[in-house]
C-alpha atoms as a PDB file:
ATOM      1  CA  UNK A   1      21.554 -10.770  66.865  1.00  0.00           C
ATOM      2  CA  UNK A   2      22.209  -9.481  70.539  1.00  0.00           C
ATOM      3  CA  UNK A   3      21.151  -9.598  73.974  1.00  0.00           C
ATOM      4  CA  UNK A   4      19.245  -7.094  75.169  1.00  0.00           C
ATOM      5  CA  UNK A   5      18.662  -5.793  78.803  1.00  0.00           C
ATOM      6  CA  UNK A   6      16.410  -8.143  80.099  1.00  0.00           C
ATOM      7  CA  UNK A   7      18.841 -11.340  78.496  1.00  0.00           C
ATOM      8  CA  UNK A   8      16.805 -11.717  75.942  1.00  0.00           C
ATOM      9  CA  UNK A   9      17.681 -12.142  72.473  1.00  0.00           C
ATOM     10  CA  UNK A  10      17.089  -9.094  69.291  1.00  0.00           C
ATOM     11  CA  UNK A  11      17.039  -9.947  65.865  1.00  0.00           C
ATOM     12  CA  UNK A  12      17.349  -7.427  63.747  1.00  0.00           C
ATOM     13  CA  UNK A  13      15.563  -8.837  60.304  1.00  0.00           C
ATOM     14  CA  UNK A  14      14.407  -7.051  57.122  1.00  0.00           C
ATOM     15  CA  UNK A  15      10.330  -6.772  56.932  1.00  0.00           C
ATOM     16  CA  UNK A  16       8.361  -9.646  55.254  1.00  0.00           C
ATOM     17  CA  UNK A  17       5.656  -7.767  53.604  1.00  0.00           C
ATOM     18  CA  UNK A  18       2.828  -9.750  52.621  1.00  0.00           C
ATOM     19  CA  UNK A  19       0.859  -9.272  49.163  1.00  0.00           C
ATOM     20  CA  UNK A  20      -3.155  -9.880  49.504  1.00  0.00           C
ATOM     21  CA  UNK A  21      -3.173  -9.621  45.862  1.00  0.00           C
ATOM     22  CA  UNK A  22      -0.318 -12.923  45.314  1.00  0.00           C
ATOM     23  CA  UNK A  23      -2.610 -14.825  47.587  1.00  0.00           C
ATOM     24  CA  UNK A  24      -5.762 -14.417  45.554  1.00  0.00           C
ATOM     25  CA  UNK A  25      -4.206 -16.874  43.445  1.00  0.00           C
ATOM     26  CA  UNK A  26      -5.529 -19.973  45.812  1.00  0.00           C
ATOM     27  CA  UNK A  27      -9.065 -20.558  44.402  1.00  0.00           C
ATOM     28  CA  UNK A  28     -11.553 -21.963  47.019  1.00  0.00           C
ATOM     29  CA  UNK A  29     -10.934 -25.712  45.650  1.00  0.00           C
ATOM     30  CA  UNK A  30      -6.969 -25.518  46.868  1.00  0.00           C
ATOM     31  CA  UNK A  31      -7.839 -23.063  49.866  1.00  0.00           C
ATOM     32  CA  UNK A  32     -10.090 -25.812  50.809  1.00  0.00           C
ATOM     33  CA  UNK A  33      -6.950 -29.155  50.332  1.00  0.00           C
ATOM     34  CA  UNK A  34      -4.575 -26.699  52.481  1.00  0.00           C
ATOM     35  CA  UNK A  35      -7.195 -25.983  54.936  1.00  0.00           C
ATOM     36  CA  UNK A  36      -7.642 -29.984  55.035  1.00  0.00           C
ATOM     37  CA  UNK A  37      -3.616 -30.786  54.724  1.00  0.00           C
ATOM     38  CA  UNK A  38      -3.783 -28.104  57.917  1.00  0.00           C
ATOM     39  CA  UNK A  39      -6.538 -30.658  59.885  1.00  0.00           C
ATOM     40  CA  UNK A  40      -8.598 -27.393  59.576  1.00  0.00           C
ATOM     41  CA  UNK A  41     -11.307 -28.543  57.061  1.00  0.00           C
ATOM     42  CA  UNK A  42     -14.027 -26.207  58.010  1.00  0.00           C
ATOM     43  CA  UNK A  43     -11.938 -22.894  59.927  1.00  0.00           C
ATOM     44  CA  UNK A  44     -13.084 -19.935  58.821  1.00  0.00           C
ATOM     45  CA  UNK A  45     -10.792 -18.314  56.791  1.00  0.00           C
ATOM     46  CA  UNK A  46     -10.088 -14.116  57.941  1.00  0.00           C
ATOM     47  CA  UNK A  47      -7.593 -13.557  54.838  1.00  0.00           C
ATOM     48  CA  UNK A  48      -4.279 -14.990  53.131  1.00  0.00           C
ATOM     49  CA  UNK A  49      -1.351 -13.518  52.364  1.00  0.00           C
ATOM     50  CA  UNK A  50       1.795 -14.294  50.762  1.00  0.00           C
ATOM     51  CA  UNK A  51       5.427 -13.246  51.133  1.00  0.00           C
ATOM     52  CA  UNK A  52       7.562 -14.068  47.739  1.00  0.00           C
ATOM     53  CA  UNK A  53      10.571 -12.865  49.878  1.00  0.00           C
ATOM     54  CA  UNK A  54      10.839 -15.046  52.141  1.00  0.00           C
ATOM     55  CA  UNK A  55       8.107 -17.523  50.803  1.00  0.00           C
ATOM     56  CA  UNK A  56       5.765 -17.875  53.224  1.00  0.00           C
ATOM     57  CA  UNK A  57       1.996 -17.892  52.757  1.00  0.00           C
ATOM     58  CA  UNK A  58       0.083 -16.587  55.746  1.00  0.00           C
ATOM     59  CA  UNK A  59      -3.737 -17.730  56.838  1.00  0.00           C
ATOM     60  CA  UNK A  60      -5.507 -15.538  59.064  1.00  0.00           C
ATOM     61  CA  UNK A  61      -8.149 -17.243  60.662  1.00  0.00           C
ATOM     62  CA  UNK A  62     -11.196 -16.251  62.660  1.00  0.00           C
ATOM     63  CA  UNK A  63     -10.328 -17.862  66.595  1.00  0.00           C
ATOM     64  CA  UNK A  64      -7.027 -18.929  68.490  1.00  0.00           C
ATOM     65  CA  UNK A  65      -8.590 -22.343  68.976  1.00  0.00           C
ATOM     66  CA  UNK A  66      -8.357 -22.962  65.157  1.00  0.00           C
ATOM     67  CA  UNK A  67      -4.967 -21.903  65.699  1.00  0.00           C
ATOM     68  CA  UNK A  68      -4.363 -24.269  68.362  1.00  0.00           C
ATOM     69  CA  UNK A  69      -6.521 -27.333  66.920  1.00  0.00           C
ATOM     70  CA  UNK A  70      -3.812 -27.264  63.709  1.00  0.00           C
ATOM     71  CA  UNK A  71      -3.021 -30.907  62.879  1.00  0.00           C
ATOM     72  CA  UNK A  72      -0.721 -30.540  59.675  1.00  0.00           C
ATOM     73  CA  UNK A  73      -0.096 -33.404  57.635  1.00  0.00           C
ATOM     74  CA  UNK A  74       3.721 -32.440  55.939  1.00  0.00           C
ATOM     75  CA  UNK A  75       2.776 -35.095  53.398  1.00  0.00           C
ATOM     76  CA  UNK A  76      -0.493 -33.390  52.165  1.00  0.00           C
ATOM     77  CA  UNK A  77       1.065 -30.052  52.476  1.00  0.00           C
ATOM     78  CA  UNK A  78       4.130 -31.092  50.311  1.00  0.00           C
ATOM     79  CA  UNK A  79       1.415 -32.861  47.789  1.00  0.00           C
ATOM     80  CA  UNK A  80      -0.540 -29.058  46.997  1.00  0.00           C
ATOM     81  CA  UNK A  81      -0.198 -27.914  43.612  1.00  0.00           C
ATOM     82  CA  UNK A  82       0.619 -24.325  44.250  1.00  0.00           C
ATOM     83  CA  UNK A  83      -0.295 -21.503  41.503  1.00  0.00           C
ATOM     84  CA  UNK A  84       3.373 -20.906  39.637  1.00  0.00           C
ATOM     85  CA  UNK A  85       3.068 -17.497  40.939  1.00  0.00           C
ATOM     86  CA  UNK A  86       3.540 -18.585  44.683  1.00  0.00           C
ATOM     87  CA  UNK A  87       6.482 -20.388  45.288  1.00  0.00           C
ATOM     88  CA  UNK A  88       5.175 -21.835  48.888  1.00  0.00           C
ATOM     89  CA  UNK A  89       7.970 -22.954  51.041  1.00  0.00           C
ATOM     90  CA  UNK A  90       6.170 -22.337  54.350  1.00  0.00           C
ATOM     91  CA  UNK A  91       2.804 -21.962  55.599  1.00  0.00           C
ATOM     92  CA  UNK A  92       1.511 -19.559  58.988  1.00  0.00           C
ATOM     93  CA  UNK A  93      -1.456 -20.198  60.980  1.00  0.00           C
ATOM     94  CA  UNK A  94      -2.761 -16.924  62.864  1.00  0.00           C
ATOM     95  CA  UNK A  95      -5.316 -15.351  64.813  1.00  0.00           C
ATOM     96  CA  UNK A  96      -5.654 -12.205  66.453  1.00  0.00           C
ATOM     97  CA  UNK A  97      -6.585 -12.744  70.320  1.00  0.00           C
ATOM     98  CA  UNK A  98     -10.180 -11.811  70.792  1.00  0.00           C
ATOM     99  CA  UNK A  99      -9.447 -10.160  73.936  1.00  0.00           C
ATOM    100  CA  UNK A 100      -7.775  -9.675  77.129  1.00  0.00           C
ATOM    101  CA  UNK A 101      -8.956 -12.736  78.793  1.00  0.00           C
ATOM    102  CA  UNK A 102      -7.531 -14.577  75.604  1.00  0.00           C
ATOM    103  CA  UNK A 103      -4.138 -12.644  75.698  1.00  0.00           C
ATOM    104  CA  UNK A 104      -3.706 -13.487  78.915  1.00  0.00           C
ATOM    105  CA  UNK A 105      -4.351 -17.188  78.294  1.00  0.00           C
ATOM    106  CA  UNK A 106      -1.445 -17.181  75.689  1.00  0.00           C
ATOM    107  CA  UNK A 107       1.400 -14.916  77.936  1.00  0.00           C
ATOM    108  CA  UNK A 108      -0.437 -11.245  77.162  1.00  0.00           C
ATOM    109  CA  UNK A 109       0.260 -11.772  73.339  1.00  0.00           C
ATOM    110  CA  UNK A 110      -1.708 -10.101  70.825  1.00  0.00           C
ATOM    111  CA  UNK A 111      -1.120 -12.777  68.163  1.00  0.00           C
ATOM    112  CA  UNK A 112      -1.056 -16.627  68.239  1.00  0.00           C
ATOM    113  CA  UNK A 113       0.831 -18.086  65.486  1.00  0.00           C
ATOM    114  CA  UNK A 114       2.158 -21.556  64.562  1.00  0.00           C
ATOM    115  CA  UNK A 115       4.616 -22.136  61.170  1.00  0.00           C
ATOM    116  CA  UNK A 116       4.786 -25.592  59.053  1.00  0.00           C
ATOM    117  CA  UNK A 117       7.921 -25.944  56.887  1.00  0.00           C
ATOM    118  CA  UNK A 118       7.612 -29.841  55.760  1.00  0.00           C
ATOM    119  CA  UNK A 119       9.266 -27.747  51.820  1.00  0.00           C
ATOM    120  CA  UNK A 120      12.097 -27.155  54.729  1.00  0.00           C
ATOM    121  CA  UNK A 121      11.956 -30.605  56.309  1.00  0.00           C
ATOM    122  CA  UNK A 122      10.497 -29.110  59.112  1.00  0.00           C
ATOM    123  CA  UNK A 123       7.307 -30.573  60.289  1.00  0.00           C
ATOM    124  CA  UNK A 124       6.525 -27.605  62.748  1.00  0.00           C
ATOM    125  CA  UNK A 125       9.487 -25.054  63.833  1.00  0.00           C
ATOM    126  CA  UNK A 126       8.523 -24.387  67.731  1.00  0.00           C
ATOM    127  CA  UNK A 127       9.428 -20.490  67.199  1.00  0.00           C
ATOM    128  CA  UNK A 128      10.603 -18.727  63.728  1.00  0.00           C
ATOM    129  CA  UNK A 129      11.507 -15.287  63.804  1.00  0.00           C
ATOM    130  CA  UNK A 130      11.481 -15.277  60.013  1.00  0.00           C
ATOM    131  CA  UNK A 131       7.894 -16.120  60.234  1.00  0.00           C
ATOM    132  CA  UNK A 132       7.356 -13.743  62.515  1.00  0.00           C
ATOM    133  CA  UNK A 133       8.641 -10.461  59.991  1.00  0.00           C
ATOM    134  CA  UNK A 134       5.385 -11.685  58.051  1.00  0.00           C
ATOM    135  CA  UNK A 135       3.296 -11.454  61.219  1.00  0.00           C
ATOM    136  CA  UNK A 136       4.681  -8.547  61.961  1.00  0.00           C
ATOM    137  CA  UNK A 137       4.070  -6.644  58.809  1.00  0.00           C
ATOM    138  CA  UNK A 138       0.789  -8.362  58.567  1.00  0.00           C
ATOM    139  CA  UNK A 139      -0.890  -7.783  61.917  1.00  0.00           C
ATOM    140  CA  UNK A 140       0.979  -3.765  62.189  1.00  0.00           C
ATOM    141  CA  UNK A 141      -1.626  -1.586  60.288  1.00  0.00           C
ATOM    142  CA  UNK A 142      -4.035  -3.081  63.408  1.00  0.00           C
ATOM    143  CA  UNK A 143      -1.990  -3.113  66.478  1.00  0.00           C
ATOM    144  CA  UNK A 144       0.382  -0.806  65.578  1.00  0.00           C
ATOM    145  CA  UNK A 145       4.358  -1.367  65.322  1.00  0.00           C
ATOM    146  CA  UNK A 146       4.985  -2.965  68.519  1.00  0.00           C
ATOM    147  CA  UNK A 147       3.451  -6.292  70.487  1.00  0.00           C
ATOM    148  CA  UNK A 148       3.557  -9.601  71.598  1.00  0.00           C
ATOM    149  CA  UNK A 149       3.020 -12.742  69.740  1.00  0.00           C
ATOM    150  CA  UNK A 150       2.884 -16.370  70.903  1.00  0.00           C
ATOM    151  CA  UNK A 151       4.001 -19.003  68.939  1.00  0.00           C
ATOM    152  CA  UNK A 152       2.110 -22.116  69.871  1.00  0.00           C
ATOM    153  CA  UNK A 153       3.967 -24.702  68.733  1.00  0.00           C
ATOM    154  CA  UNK A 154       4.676 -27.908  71.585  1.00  0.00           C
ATOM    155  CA  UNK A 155       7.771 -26.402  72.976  1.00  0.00           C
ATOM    156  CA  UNK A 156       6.293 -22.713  71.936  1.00  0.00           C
ATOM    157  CA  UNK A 157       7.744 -19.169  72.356  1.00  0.00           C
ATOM    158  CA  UNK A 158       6.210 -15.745  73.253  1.00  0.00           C
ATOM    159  CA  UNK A 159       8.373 -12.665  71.016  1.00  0.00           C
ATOM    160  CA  UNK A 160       8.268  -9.379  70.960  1.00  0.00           C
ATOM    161  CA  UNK A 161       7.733  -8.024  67.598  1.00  0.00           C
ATOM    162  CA  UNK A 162       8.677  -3.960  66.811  1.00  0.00           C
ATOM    163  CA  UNK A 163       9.036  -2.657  62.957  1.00  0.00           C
ATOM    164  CA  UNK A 164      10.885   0.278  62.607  1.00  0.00           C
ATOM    165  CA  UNK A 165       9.905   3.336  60.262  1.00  0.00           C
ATOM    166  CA  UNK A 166      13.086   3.419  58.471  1.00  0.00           C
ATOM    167  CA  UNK A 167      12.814   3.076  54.029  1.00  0.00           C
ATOM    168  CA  UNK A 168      14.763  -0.621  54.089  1.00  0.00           C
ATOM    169  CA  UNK A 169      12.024  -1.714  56.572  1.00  0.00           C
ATOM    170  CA  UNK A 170      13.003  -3.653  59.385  1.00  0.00           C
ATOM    171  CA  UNK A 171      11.662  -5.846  62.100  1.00  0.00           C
ATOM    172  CA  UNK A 172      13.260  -5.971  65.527  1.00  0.00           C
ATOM    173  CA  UNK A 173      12.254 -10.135  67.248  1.00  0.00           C
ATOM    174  CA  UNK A 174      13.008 -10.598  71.132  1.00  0.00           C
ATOM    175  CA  UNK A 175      12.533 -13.605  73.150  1.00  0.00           C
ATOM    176  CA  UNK A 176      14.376 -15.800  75.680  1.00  0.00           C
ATOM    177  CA  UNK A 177      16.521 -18.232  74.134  1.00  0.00           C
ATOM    178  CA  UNK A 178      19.098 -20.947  75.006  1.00  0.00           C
ATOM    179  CA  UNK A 179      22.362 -21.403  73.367  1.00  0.00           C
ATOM    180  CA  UNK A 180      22.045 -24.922  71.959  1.00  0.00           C
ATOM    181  CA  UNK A 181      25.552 -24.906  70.164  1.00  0.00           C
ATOM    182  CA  UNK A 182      28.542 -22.233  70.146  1.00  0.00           C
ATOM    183  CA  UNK A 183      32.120 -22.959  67.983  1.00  0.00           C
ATOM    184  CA  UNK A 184      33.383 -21.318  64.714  1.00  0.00           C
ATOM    185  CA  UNK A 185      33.630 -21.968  61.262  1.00  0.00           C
ATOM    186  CA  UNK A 186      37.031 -21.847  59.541  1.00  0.00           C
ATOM    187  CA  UNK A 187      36.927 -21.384  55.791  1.00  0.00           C
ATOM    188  CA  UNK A 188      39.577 -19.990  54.668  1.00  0.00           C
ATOM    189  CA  UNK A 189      41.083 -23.424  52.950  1.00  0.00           C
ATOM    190  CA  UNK A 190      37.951 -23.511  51.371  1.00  0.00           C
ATOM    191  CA  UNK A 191      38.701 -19.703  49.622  1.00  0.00           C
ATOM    192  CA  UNK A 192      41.595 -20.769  47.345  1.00  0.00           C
END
């Protein structure tokens, strides 16, 4: 991680590339319990995805207000029998904006996102730049290697999301951010 010009922060992450074919594994019967454990019973679904890198199972849906009406229940989510070939450790809601009056609703991004963790013991993470390499591979082929994505969580976060074209592929995250805690970590007793 660094700061960049305008004092934001860059993380420099490898590419979570989503399979279409891992997530055809969720027949309609559990799509339908994690659209419920999401408080999204009847969304229309756009596509899933999963990442078995960084385990996290992506669900496209048709409108930022399905987005934005997500009302996850950690304990349902934790209680989903999962297909043993997706280990699910995280779960990301997503829409595309529909268009500009909708980008500029959610600070000119081009994506609206939120991430549930409750595998993690996280209920809802306000921004995750690991979720966002899946977004980023994810939404690319449409809106090409660079834009902006919101994370609409309560506290939320807007990023900037660029993939480079180099073999190992990587995603470059930028945001604002607030140091929260600074020190070091001595562990050299612990090396004997």
């Amino acid at each position: 991680q660094r700061r960049v010009r305008d004092n934001s922060l860059r993380l420099d992450l490898p590419l979570g590339k989503p399979s279409d074919t891992a997530a055809k594994a969720i027949d309609s019967v559990l799509c339908a319990k994690l659209l419920s454990a999401l408080g999204l019973s009847d969304a229309p679904v756009a596509k899933t995805a999963f990442c078995a890198s960084t385990r996290k199972l992506l669900v496209q849906v048709t409108r930022v207000a399905t987005v934005l009406a997500a009302k996850a229940d950690s304990n349902a989510l934790l209680a989903l029998e999962w297909p043993s070939s997706l280990d699910v450790r995280g779960v990301i809601v997503t829409a595309e904006c529909a268009d500009s009056n909708e980008q500029a609703q959610h600070d000119d991004s081009r994506v609206v996102s939120r991430y549930f963790a409750p595998w993690n013991g996280i209920a809802e993470d306000p921004v995750t730049g690991s979720a966002h390499t899946v977004v980023a591979a994810h939404y690319a082929p449409t809106l090409g290697n660079t834009f902006r994505a919101r994370q609409a969580s309560r506290r939320g976060g807007t990023l900037v999301v660029s993939l480079d074209n180099a073999p190992d592929g990587r995603v470059y995250i930028s945001g604002h951010a607030c140091s929260v805690l600074s020190g070091s970590l001595d562990i050299s007793r612990f090396s004997e």
